[in-house]
C-alpha atoms as a PDB file:
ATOM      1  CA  UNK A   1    -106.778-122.196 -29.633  1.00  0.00           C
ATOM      2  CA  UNK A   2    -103.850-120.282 -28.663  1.00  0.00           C
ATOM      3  CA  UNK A   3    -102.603-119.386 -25.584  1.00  0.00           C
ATOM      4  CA  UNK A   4    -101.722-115.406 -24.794  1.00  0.00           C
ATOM      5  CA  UNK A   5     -99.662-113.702 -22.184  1.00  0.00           C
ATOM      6  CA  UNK A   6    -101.636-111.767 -19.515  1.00  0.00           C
ATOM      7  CA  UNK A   7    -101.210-110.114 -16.362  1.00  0.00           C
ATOM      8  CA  UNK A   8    -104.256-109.563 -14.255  1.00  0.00           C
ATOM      9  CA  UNK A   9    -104.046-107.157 -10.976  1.00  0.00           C
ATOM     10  CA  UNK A  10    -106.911-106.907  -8.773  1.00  0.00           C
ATOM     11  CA  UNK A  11    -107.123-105.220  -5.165  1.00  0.00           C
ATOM     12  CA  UNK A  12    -109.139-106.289  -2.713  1.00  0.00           C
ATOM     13  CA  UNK A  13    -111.085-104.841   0.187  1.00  0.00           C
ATOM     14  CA  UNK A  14    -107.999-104.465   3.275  1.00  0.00           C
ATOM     15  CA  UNK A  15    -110.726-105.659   5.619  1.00  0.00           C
ATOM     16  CA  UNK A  16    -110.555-109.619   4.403  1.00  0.00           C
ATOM     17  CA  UNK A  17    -109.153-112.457   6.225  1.00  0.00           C
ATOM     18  CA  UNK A  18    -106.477-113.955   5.523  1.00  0.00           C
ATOM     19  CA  UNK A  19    -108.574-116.820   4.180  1.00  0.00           C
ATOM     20  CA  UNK A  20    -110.828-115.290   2.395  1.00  0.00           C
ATOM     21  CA  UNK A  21    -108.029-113.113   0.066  1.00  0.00           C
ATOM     22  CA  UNK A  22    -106.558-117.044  -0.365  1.00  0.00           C
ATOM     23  CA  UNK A  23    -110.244-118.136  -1.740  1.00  0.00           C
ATOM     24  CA  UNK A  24    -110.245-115.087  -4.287  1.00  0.00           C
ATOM     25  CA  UNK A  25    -106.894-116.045  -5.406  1.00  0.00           C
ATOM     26  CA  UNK A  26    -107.652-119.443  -5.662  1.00  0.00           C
ATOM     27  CA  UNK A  27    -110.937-119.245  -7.456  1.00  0.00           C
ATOM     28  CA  UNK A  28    -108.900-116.755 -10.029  1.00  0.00           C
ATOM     29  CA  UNK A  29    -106.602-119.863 -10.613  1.00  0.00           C
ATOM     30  CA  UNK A  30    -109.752-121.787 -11.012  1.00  0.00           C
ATOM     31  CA  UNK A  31    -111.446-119.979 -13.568  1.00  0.00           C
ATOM     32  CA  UNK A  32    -108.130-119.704 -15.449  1.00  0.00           C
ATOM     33  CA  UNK A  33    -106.916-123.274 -15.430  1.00  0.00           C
ATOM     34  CA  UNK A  34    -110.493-124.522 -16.016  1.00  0.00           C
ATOM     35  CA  UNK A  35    -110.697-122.873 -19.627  1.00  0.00           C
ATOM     36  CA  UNK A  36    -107.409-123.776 -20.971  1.00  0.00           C
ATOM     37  CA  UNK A  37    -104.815-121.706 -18.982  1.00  0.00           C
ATOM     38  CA  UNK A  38    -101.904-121.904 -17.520  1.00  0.00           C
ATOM     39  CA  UNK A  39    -101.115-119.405 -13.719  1.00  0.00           C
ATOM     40  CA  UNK A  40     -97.016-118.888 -14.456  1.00  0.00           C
ATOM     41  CA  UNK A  41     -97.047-116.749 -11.033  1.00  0.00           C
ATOM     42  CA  UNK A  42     -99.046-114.752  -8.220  1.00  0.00           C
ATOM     43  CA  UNK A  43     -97.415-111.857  -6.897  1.00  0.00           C
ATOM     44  CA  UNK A  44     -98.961-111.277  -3.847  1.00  0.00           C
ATOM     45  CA  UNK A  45     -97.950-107.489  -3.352  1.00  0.00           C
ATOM     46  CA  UNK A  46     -99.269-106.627   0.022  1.00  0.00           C
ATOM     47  CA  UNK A  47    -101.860-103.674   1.290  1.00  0.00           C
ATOM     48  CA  UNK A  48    -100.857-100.333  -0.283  1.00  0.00           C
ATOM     49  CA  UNK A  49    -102.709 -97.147  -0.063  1.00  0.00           C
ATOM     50  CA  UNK A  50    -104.869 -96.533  -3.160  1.00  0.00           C
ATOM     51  CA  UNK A  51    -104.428 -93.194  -5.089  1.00  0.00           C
ATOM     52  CA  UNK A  52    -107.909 -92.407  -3.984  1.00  0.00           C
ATOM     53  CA  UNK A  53    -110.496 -93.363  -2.399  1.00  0.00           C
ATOM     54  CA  UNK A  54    -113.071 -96.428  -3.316  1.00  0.00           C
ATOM     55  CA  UNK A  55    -115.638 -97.715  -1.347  1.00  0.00           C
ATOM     56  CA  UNK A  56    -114.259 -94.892   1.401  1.00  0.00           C
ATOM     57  CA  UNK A  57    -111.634 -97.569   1.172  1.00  0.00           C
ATOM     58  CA  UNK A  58    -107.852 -95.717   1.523  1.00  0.00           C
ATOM     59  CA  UNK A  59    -106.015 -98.978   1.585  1.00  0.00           C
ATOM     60  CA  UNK A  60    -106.333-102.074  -0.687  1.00  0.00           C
ATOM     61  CA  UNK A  61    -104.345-105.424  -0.917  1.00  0.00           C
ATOM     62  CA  UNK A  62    -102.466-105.958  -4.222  1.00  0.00           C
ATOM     63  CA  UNK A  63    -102.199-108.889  -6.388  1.00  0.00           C
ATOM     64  CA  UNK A  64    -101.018-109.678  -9.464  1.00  0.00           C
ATOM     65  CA  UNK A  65    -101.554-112.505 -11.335  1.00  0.00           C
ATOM     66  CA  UNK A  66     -99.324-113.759 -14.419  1.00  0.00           C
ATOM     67  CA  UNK A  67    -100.821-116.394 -16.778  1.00  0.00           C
ATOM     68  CA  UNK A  68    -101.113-117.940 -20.565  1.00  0.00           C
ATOM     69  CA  UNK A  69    -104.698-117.798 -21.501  1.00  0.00           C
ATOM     70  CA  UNK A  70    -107.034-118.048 -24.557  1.00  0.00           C
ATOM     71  CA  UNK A  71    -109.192-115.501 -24.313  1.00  0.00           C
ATOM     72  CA  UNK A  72    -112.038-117.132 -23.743  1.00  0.00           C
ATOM     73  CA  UNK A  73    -110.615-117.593 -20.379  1.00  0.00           C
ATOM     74  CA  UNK A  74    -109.956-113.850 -19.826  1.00  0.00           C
ATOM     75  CA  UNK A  75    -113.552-113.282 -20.635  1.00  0.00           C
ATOM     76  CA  UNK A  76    -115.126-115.099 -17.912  1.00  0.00           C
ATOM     77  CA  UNK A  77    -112.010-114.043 -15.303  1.00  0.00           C
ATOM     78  CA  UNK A  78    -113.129-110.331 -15.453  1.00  0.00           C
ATOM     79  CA  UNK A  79    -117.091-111.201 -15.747  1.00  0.00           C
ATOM     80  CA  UNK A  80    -116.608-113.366 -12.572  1.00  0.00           C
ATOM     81  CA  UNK A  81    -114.819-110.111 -10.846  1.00  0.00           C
ATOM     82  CA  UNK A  82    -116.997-107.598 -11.786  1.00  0.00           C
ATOM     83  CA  UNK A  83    -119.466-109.267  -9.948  1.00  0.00           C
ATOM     84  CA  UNK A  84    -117.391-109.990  -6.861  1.00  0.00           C
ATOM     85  CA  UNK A  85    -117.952-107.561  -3.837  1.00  0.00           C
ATOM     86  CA  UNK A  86    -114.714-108.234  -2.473  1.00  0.00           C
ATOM     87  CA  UNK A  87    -112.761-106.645  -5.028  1.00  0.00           C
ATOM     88  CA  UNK A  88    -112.095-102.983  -5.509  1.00  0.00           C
ATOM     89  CA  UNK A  89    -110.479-103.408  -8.654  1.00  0.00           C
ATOM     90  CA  UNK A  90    -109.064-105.290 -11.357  1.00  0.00           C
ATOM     91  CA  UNK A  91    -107.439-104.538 -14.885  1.00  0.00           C
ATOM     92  CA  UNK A  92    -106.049-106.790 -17.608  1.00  0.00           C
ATOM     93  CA  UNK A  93    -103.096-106.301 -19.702  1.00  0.00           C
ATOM     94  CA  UNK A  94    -101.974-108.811 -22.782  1.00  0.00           C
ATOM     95  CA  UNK A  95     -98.607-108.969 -23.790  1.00  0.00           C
ATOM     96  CA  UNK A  96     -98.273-109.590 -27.664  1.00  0.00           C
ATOM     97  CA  UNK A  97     -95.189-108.308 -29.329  1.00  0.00           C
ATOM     98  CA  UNK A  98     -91.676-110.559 -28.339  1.00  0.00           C
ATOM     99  CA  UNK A  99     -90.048-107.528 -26.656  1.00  0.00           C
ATOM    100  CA  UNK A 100     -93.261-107.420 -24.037  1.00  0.00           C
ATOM    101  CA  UNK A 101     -93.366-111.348 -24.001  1.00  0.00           C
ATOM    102  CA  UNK A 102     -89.657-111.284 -22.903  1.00  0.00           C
ATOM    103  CA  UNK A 103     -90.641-108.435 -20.492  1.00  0.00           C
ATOM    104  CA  UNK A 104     -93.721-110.844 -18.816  1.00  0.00           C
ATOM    105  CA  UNK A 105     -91.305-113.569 -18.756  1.00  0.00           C
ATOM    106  CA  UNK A 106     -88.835-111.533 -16.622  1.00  0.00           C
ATOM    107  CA  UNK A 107     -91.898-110.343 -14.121  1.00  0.00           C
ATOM    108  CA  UNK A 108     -93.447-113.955 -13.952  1.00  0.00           C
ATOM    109  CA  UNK A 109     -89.873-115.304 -13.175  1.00  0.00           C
ATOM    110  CA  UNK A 110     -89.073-112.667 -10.486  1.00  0.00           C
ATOM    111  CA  UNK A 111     -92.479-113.058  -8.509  1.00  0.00           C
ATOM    112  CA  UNK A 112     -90.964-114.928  -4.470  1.00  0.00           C
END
């Protein structure tokens, strides 16, 4: 089983608590270390405004999440998200040639 780079972002609804963004990030920790993986780094990005409206949401809180995954792991991440109300949206990108490793390395390092 080998582990892969990834990068998950996700935006949630701008109307959670404090608390209950925490729990989302947590749980996405959860599901990740709980099949293998490893979270590198959360960039927690803040509330931007989205490019268009979802939900007759304008605004949406940004995260980013950098981790080493089989993908196995990434499976049941975005299965648990699709069915989570709380999120807007989410994508998934895996890094898999050295020059975009090195790249994920350098984002995962520079996350406060």
């Amino acid at each position: 089983m080998s582990l892969r780079h990834y990068e998950t972002m996700f935006i949630t609804k701008p109307t959670l608590t404090d608390e209950e963004k925490a729990a989302i990030v947590e749980n996405v920790k959860k599901v990740i270390t709980e099949r293998g993986g490893e979270v590198v780094a959360v960039d927690n990005i803040g509330v931007r405004e989205l490019a268009y409206p979802i939900q007759k949401f304008e605004r949406g809180h940004y995260y980013i999440v950098y981790y080493k995954a089989p993908a196995e792991a990434v499976l049941e991440l975005e299965r648990q998200m699709r069915y989570n109300e709380d999120l807007l949206r989410f994508m998934t990108v895996k890094y898999e040639t050295k020059k975009d490793i090195k790249r994920w390395e350098e984002m995962a390092k520079n996350v406060q």
